[in-house]
Protein backbone atom coordinates (compact mmCIF):
# COMPACT_ATOMS: atom_id res chain seq x y z
CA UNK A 1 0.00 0.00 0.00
CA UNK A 2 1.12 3.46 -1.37
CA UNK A 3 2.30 5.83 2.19
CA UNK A 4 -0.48 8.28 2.17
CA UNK A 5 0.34 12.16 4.42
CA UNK A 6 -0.45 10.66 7.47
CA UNK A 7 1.95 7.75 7.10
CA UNK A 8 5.03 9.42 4.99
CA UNK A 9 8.39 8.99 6.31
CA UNK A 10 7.27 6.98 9.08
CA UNK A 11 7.69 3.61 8.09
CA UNK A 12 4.12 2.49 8.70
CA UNK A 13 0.68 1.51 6.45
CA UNK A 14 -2.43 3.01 8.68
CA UNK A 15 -5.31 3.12 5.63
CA UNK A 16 -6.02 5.55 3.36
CA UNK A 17 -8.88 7.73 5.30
CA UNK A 18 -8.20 10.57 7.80
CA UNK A 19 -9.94 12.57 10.86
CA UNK A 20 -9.92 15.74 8.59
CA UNK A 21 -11.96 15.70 5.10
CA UNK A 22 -9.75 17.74 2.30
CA UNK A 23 -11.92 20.86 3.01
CA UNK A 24 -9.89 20.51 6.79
CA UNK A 25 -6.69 20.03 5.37
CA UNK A 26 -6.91 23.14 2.90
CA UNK A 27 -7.77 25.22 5.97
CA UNK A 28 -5.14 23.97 8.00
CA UNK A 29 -2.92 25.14 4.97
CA UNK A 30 -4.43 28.35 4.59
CA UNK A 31 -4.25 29.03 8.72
CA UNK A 32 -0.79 27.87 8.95
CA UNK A 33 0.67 30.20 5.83
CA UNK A 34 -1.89 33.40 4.87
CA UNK A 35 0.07 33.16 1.96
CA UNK A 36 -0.11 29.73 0.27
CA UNK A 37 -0.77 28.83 -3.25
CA UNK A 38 -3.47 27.02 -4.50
CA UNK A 39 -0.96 24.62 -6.47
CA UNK A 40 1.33 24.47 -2.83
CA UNK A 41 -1.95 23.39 -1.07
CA UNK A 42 -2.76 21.21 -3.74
CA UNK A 43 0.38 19.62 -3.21
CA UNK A 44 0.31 19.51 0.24
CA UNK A 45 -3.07 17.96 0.66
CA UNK A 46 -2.95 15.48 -2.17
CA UNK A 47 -5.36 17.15 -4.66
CA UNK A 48 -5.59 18.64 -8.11
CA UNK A 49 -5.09 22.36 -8.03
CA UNK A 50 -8.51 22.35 -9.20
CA UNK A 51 -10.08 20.47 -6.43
CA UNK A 52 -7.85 23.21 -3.99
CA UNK A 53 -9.58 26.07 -5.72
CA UNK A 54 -13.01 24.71 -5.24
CA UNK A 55 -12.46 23.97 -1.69
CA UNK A 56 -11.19 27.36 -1.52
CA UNK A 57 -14.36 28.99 -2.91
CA UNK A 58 -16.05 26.61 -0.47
CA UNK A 59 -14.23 28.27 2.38
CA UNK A 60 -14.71 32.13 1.25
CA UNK A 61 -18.23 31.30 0.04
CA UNK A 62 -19.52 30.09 3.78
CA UNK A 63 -17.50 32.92 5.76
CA UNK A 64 -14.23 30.35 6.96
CA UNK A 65 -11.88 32.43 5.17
CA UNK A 66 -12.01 35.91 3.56
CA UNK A 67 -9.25 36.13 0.05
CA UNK A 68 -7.62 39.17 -0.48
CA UNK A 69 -5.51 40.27 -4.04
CA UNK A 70 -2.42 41.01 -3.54
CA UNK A 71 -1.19 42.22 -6.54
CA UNK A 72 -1.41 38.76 -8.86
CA UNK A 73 -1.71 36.81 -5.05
CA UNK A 74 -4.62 36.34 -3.16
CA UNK A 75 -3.76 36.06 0.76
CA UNK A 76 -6.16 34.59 3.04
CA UNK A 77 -7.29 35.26 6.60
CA UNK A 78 -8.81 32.38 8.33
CA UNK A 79 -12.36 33.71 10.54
CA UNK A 80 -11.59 32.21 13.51
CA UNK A 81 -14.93 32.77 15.48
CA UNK A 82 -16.94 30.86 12.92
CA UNK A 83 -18.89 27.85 14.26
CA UNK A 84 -18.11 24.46 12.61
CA UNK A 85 -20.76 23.30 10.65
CA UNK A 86 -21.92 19.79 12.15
CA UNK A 87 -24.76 20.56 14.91
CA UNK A 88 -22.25 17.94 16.64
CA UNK A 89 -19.47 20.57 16.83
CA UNK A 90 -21.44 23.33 16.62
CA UNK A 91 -21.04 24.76 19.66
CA UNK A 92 -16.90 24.99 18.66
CA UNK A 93 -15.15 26.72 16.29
CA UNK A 94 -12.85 27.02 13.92
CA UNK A 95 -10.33 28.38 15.72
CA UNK A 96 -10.18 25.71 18.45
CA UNK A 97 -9.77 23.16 15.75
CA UNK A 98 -7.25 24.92 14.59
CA UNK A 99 -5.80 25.19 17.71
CA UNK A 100 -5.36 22.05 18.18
CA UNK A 101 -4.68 20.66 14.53
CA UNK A 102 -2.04 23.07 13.47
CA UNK A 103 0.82 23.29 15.19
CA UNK A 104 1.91 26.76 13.56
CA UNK A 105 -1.56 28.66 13.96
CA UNK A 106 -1.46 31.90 15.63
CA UNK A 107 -5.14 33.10 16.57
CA UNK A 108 -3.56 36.51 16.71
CA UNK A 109 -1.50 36.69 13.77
CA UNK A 110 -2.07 38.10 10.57
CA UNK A 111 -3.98 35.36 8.88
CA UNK A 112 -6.68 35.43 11.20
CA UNK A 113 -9.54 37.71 11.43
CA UNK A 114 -10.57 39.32 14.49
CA UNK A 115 -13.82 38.67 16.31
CA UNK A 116 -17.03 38.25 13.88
CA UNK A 117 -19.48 41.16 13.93
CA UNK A 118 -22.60 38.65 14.11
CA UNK A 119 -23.84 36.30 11.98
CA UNK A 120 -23.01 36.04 8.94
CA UNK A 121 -22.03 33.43 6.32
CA UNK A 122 -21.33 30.06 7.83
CA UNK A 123 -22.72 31.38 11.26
CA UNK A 124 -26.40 30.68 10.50
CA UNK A 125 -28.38 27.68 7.98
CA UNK A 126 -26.09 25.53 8.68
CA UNK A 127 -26.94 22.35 6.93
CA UNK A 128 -27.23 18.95 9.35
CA UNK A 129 -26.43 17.00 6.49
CA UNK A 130 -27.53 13.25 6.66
CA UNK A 131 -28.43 11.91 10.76
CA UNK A 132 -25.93 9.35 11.87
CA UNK A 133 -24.00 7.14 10.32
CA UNK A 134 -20.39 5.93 10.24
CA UNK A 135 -18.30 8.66 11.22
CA UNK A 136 -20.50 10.85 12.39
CA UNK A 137 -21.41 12.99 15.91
CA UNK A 138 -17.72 12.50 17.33
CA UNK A 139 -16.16 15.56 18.10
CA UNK A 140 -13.67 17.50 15.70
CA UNK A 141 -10.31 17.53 16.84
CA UNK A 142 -11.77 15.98 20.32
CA UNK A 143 -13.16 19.10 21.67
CA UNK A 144 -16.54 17.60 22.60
CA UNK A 145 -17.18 14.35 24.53
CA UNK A 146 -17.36 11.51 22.35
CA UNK A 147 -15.61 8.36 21.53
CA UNK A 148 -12.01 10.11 21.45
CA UNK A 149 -10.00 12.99 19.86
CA UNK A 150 -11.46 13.54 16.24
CA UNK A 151 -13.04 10.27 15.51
CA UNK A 152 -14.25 10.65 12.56
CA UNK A 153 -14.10 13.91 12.04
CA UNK A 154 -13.80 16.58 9.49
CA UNK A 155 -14.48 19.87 8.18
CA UNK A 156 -16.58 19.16 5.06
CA UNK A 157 -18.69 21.38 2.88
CA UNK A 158 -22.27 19.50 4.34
CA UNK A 159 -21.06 19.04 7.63
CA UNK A 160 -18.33 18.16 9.84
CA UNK A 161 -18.66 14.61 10.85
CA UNK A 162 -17.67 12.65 8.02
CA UNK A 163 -14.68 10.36 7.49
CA UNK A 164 -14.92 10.19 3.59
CA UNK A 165 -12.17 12.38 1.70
CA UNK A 166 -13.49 15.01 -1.04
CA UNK A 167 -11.44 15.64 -3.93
């Protein structure tokens, strides 16, 4: 079996699926370098640049992340205060996944907005998605009681609890 992120450089064969769907991973790209490049996070995460850029609009579209242009660059600032989207993880937010997810995320630095005004996009309507099932109600990043740290979590465009990856 083919080493996968999780697994590369460590000698070991865990399975292709992990806690965070791509939609988590481009965040945790954007978070940890305002910067990036849709064809570095492609990279990074495993994706076509394509796929990136559609997460991307994903993330600006529901209020995660705002894009600036910066002369022929955008550069992102993650919106901390924004709820996740699973009514399992609801009451958390971005931020404290990121918190605990990305080693190099600095609430206060300059990738990260500052306290929301209110509701706005991704703070209200927030889709359930489909009722149980495998891999979902546990608690992203193992913020909320459940059956341990991030089972089956991620941060999808429907909702938060699912294992399955999205390219």
């Amino acid at each position: 079996m083919a080493e996968n992120a999780e697994t590369a450089g460590t000698g070991t064969s865990r399975g292709s699926w992990t806690f965070l769907t791509n939609h988590g991973h481009v965040l945790v790209c954007i978070a940890t370098d305002p910067e990036v490049r849709g064809r570095d996070i492609a990279a990074r995460v495993g994706i076509t640049e394509r796929a990136a850029q559609t997460i991307i609009t994903d993330l600006v579209s529901e209020g995660y992340v705002t894009r600036t242009r910066v002369g022929r660059r955008n550069r992102y600032r993650v919106n901390p205060d924004t709820p996740l989207r699973h009514p399992c993880e609801q009451p958390h937010s971005i931020g404290e996944l990121l918190r605990l997810v990305a080693p190099r995320y600095d609430s206060s630095g300059p990738g990260v907005g500052g306290a929301s005004p209110g509701p706005g996009p991704g703070a209200g309507g927030v889709s359930p998605g489909p009722g149980p099932g495998p891999g979902a109600g546990a608690g992203a990043g193992g913020a909320s009681p459940g059956p341990g740290p991030g089972a089956g979590a991620g941060v999808g465009p429907d909702r938060v609890g699912s294992a399955a990856r999205r390219d």
